[in-house]
Protein backbone atom coordinates (compact mmCIF):
# COMPACT_ATOMS: atom_id res chain seq x y z
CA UNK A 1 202.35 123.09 95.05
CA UNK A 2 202.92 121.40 98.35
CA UNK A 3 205.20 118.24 97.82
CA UNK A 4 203.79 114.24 98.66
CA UNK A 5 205.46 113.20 101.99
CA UNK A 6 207.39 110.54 101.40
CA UNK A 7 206.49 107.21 103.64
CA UNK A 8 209.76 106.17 103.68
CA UNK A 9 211.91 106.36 106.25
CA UNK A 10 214.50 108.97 105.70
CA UNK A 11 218.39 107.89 106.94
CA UNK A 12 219.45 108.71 109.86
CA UNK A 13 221.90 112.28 109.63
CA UNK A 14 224.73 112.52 111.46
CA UNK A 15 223.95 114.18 114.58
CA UNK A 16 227.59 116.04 114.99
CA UNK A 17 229.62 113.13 116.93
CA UNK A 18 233.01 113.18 116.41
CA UNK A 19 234.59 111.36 113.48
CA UNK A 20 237.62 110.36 115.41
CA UNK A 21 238.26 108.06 118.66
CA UNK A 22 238.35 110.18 121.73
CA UNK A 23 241.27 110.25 123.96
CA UNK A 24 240.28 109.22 127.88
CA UNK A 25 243.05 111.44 128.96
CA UNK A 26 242.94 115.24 128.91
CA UNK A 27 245.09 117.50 127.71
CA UNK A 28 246.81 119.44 129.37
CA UNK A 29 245.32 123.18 129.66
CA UNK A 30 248.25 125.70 127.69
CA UNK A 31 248.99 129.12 129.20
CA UNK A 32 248.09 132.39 127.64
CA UNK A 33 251.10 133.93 126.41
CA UNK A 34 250.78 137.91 125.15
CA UNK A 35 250.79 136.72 121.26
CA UNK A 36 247.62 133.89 122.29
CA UNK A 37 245.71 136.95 123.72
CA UNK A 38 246.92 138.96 120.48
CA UNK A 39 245.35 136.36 118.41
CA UNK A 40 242.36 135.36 119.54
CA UNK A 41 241.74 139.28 119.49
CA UNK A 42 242.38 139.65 116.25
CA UNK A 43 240.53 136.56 115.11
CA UNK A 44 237.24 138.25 117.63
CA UNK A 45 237.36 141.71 115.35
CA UNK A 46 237.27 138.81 111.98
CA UNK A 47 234.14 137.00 113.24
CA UNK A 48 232.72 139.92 113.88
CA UNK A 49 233.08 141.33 110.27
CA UNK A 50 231.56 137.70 109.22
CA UNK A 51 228.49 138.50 111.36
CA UNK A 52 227.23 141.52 109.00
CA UNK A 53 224.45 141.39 107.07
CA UNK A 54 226.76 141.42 103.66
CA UNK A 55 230.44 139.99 103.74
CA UNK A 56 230.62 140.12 100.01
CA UNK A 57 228.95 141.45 97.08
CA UNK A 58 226.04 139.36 95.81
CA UNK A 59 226.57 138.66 91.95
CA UNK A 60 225.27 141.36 89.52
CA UNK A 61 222.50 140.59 88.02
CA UNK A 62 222.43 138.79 84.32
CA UNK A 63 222.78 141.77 82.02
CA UNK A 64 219.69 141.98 79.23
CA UNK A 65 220.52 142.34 76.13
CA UNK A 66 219.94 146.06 74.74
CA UNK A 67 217.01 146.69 72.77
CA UNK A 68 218.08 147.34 69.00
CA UNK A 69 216.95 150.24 66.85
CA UNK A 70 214.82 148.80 63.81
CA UNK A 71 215.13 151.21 61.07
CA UNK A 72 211.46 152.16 58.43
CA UNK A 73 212.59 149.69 55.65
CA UNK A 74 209.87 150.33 53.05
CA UNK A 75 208.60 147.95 51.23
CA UNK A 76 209.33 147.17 47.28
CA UNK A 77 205.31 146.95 47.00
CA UNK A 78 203.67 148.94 49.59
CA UNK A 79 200.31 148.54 48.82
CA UNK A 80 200.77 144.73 49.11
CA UNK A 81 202.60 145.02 52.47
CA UNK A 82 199.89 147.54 53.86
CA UNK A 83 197.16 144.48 52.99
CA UNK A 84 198.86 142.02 54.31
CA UNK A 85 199.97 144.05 57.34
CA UNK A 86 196.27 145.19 58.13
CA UNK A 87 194.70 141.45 57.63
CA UNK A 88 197.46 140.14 59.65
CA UNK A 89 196.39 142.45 62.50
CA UNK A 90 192.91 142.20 62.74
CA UNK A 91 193.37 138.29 63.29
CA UNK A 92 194.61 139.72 66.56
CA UNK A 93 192.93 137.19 69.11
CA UNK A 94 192.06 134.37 67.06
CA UNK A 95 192.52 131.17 68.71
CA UNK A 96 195.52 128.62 67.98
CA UNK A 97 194.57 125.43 66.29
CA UNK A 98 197.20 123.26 65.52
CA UNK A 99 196.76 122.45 61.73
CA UNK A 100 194.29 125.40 61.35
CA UNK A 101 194.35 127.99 58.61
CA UNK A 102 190.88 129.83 58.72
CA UNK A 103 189.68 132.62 61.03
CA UNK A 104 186.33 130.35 62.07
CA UNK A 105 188.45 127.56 62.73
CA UNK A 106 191.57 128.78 64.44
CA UNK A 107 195.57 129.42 63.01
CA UNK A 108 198.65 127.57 63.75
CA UNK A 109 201.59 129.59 62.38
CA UNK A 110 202.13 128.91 59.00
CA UNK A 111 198.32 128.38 58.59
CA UNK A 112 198.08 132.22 59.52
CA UNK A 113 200.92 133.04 57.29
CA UNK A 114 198.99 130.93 54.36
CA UNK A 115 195.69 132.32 55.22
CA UNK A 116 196.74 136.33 55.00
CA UNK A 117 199.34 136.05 51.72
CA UNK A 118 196.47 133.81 49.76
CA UNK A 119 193.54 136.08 51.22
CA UNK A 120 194.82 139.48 50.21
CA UNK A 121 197.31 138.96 47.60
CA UNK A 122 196.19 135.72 45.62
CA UNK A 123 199.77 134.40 46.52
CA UNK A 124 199.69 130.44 47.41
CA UNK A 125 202.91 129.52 49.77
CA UNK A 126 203.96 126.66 51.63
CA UNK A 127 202.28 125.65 54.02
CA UNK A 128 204.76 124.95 56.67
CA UNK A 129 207.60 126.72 58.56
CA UNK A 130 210.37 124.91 57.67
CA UNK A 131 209.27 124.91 53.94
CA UNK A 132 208.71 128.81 54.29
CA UNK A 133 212.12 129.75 55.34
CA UNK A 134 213.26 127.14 51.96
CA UNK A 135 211.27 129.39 49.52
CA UNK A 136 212.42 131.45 47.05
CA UNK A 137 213.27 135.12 48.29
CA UNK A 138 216.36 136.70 49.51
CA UNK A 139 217.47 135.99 53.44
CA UNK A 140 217.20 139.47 55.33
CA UNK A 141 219.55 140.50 57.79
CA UNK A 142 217.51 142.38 61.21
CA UNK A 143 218.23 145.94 60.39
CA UNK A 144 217.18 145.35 56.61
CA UNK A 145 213.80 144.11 57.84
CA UNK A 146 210.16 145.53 55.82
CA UNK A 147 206.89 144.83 56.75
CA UNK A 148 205.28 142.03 55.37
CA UNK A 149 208.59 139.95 55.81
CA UNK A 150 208.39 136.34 57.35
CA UNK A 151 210.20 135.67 60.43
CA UNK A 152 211.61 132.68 61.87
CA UNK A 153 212.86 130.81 64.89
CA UNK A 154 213.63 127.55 66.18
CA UNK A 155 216.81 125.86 67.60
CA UNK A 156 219.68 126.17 65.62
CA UNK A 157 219.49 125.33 61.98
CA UNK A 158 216.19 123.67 62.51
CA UNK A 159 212.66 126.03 62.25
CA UNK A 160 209.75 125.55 64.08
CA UNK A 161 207.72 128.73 63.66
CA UNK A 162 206.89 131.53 60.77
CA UNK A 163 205.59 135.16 62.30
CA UNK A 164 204.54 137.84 59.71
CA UNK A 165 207.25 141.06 60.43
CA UNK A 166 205.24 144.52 60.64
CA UNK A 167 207.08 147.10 61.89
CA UNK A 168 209.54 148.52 64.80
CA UNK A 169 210.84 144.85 65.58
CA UNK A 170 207.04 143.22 65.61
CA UNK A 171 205.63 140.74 64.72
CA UNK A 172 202.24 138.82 64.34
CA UNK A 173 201.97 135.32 65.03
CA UNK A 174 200.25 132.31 66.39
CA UNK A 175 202.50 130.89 68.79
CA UNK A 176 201.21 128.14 70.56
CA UNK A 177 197.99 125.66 71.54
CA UNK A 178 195.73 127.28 73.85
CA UNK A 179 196.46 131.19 72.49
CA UNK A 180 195.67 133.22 70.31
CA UNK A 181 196.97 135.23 67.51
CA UNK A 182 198.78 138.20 69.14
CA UNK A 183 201.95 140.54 68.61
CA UNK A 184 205.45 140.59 69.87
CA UNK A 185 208.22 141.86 70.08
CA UNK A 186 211.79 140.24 67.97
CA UNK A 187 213.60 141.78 71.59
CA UNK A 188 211.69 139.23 74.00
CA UNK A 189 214.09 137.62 75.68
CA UNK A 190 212.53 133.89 73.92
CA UNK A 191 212.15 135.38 70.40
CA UNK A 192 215.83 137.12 70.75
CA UNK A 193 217.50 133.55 71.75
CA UNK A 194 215.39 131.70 69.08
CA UNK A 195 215.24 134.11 66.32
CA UNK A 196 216.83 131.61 62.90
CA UNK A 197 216.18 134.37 60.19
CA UNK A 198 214.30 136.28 57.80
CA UNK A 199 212.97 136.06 54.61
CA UNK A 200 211.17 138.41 51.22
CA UNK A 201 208.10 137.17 49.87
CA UNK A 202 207.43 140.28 48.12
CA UNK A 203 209.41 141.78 45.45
């Protein structure tokens, strides 16, 4: 995007004039001596090391995070994950809505969360984030994770979004107005920094 040109007039730069008074009278011209000539080689062969393409090292490059192992946790109830896992994914797509909780008329996160858990297992939750991760159910630490876990993420303490956990460090969610339903990954770079916690809904 090309940026507006200003119409006002831009002060003046300094245009390299001296910053001090200059002296009328000239100096007088000093002789080369053999240690002069000595230095002004040695400070030649310097300048010319400055003109390379590389003096110095650039910076390495921010180092990413490894990508953790996420062990097969199964389930306490795996036909109940399975259901919830399969309905989860075939939402897959389905437009964001902000305050939406029904396939026809589009999911915001906990609406999506709501709408799977009450359509396949009877089971009525909360109906947002921040009152999902307050439920009753044990927290769950990463590497204890099972499908059909919820999983959260925010900044700091605070939540602002609920995904449904299904396996291999994915998740399904709906995370934002204008997309849809869709899977990622807990090791994106966003969903690493803002990842809050975990929590059981089945036992």
């Amino acid at each position: 995007m090309q940026r507006m040109r200003s119409n006002r007039t831009r002060p003046a730069t300094d245009d390299g004039a001296a910053h001090y008074p200059v002296s009328t009278t000239p100096a007088p011209t000093p002789r080369p001596t053999i240690w002069g000539l000595t230095g002004l080689l040695a400070l030649f062969v310097v300048l010319a090391g400055c003109g390379r393409d590389q003096v110095r090292p650039g910076p390495p490059p921010a180092a990413t995070p490894p990508a953790r192992e996420w062990p097969v946790v199964p389930p306490s109830d795996p036909a109940a994950a399975n259901a919830v896992l399969m309905r989860a994914i075939s939402l897959v797509g389905t437009p964001y809505r902000y305050g939406g909780n029904t396939p026809e008329g589009g999911f915001d996160c906990s609406g999506l969360v709501n709408y799977v858990f009450r359509d396949m297992l009877d089971l009525r939750l909360p109906r947002t984030s921040r009152e999902l991760a307050a439920f009753q159910g044990p927290k769950i630490e990463p590497r204890q994770l099972a499908p059909a876990d919820l999983v959260f993420f925010g900044n700091g303490s605070q939540v602002t979004h609920v995904g449904i956990y299904v396996g291999e460090g994915r998740f399904v969610h709906a995370p934002s107005s204008g997309g849809t339903v869709r899977l990622d990954h807990l090791d994106g770079s966003y969903w690493r920094r803002h990842y809050t916690g975990a929590k059981r809904v089945l036992r």
